[in-house]
N, C-alpha and C. Protein backbone atom coordinates (compact mmCIF):
# COMPACT_ATOMS: atom_id res chain seq x y z
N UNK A 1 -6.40 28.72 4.60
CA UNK A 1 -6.89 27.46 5.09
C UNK A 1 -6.44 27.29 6.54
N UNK A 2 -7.38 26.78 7.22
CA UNK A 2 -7.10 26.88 8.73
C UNK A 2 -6.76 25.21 9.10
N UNK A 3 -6.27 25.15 10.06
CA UNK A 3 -5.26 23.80 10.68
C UNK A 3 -6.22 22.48 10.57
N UNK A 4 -8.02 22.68 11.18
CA UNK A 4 -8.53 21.76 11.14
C UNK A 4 -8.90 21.44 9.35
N UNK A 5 -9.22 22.44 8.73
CA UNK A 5 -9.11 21.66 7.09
C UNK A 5 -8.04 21.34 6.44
N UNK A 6 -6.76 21.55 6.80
CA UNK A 6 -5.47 20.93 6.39
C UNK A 6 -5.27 19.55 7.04
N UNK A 7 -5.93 19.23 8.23
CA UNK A 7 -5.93 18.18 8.70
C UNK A 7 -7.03 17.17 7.83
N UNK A 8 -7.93 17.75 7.72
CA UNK A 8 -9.08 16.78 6.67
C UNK A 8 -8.55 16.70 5.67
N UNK A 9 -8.13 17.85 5.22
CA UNK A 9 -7.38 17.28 3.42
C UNK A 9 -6.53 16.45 3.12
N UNK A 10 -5.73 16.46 4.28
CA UNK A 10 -4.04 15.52 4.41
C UNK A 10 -4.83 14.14 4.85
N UNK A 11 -6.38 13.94 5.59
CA UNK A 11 -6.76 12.91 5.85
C UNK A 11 -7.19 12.13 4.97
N UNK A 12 -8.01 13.00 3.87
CA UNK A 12 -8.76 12.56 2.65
C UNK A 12 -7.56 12.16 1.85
N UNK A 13 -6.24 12.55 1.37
CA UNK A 13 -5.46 12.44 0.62
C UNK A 13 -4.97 11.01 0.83
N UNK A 14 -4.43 10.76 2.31
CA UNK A 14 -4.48 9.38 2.58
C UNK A 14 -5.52 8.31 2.44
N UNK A 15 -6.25 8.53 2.56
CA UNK A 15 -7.75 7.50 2.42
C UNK A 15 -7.45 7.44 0.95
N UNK A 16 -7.42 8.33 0.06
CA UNK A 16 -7.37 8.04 -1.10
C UNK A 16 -6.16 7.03 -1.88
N UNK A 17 -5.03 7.54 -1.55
CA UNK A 17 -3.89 6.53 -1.69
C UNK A 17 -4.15 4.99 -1.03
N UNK A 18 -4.33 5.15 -0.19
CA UNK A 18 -4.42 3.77 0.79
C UNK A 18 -5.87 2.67 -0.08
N UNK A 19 -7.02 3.84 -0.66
CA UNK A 19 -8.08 2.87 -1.72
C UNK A 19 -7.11 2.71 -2.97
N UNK A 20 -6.66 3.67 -3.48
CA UNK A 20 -5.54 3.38 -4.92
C UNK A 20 -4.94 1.99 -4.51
N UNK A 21 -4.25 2.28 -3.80
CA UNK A 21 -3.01 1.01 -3.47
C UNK A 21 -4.21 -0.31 -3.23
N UNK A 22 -4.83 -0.29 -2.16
CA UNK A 22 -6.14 -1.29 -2.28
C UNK A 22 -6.11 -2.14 -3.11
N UNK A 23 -7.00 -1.45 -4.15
CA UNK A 23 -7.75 -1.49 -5.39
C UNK A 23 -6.58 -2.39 -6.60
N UNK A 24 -5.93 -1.20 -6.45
CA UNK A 24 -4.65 -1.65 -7.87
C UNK A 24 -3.59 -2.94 -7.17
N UNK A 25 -3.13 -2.25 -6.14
CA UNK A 25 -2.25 -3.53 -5.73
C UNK A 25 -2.57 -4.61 -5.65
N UNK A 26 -3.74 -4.71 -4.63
CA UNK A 26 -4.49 -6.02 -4.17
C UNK A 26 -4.75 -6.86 -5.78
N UNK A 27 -5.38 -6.17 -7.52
CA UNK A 27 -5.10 -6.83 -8.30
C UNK A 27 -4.02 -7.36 -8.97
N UNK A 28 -2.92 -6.56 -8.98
CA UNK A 28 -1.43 -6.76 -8.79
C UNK A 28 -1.20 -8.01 -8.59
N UNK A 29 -1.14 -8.31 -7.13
CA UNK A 29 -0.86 -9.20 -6.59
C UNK A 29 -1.71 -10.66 -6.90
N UNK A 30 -3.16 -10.52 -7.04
CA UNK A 30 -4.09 -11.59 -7.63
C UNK A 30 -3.84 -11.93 -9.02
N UNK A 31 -3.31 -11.07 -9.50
CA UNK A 31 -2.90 -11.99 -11.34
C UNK A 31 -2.02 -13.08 -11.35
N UNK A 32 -2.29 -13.48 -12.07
CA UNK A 32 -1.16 -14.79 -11.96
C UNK A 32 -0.60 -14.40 -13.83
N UNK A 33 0.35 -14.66 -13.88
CA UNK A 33 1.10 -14.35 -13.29
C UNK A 33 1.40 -12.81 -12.44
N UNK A 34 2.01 -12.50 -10.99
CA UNK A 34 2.10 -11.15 -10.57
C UNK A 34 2.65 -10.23 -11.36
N UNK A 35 1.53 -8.87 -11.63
CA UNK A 35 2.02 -8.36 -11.97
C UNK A 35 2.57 -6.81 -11.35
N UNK A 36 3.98 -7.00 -11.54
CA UNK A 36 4.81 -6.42 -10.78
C UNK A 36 4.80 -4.67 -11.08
N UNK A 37 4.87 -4.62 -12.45
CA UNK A 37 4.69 -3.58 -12.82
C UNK A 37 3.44 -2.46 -12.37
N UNK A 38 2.48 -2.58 -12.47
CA UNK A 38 1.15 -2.60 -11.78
C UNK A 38 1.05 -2.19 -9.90
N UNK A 39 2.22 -3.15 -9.72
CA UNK A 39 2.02 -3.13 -8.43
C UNK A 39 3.05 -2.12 -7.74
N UNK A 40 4.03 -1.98 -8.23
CA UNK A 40 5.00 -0.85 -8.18
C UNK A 40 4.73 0.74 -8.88
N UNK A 41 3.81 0.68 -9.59
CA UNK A 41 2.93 1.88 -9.75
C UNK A 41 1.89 2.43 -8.85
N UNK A 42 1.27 1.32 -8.46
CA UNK A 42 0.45 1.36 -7.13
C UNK A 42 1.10 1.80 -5.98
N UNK A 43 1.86 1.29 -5.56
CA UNK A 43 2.61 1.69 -4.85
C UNK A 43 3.57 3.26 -4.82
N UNK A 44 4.03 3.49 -5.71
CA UNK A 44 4.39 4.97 -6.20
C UNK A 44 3.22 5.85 -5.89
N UNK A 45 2.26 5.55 -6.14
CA UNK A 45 1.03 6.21 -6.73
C UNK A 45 0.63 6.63 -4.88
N UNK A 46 0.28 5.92 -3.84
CA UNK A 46 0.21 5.41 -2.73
C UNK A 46 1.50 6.62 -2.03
N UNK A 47 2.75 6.33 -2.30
CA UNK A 47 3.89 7.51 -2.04
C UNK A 47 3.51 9.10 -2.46
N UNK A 48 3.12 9.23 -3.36
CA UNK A 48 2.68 10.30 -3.88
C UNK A 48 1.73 11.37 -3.20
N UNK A 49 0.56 10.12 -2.85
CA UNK A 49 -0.77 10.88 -2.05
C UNK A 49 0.04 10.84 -0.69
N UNK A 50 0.70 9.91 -0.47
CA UNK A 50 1.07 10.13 1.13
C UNK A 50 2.05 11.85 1.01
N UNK A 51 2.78 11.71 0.64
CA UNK A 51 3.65 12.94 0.41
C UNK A 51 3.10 14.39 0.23
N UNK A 52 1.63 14.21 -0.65
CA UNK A 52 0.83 15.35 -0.82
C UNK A 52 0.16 15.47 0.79
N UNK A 53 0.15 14.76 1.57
CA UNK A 53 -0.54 14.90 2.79
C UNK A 53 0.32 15.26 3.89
N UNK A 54 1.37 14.71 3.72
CA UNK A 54 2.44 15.57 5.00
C UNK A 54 2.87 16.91 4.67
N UNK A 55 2.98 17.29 2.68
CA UNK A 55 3.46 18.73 2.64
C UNK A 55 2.25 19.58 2.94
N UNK A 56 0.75 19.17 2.69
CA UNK A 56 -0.01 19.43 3.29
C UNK A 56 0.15 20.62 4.85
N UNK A 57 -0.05 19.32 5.48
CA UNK A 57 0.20 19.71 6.65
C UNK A 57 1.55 20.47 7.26
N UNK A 58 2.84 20.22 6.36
CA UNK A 58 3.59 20.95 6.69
C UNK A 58 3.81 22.36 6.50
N UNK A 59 2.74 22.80 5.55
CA UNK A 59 2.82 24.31 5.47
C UNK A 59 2.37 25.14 6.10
């Protein structure tokens, strides 16, 4: 894999976390009561894709 498709993949990986977190958190946060649990998975979830995108690129 060459530098410019490690750069798209690590880009796509983020876009994807950043809609996860979106999606899930943003309902998270709209429940009443908040639900926390939910939203701290989202968030993990969000760490995860980010992390898959810098080792990405770091190899």
């Amino acid at each position: 894999m060459n530098a410019e498709q490690k750069k798209h993949l690590a880009d796509s990986f983020r876009i994807v976390g950043m809609a996860y977190f979106g999606y899930y958190g943003y309902d998270a946060l709209t429940a009443h009561p908040i639900e926390y649990v939910a939203l701290i998975m989202a968030g993990l979830e969000f760490l995860g894709f980010e992390y898959l995108a810098v080792a990405i690129l770091g190899d």
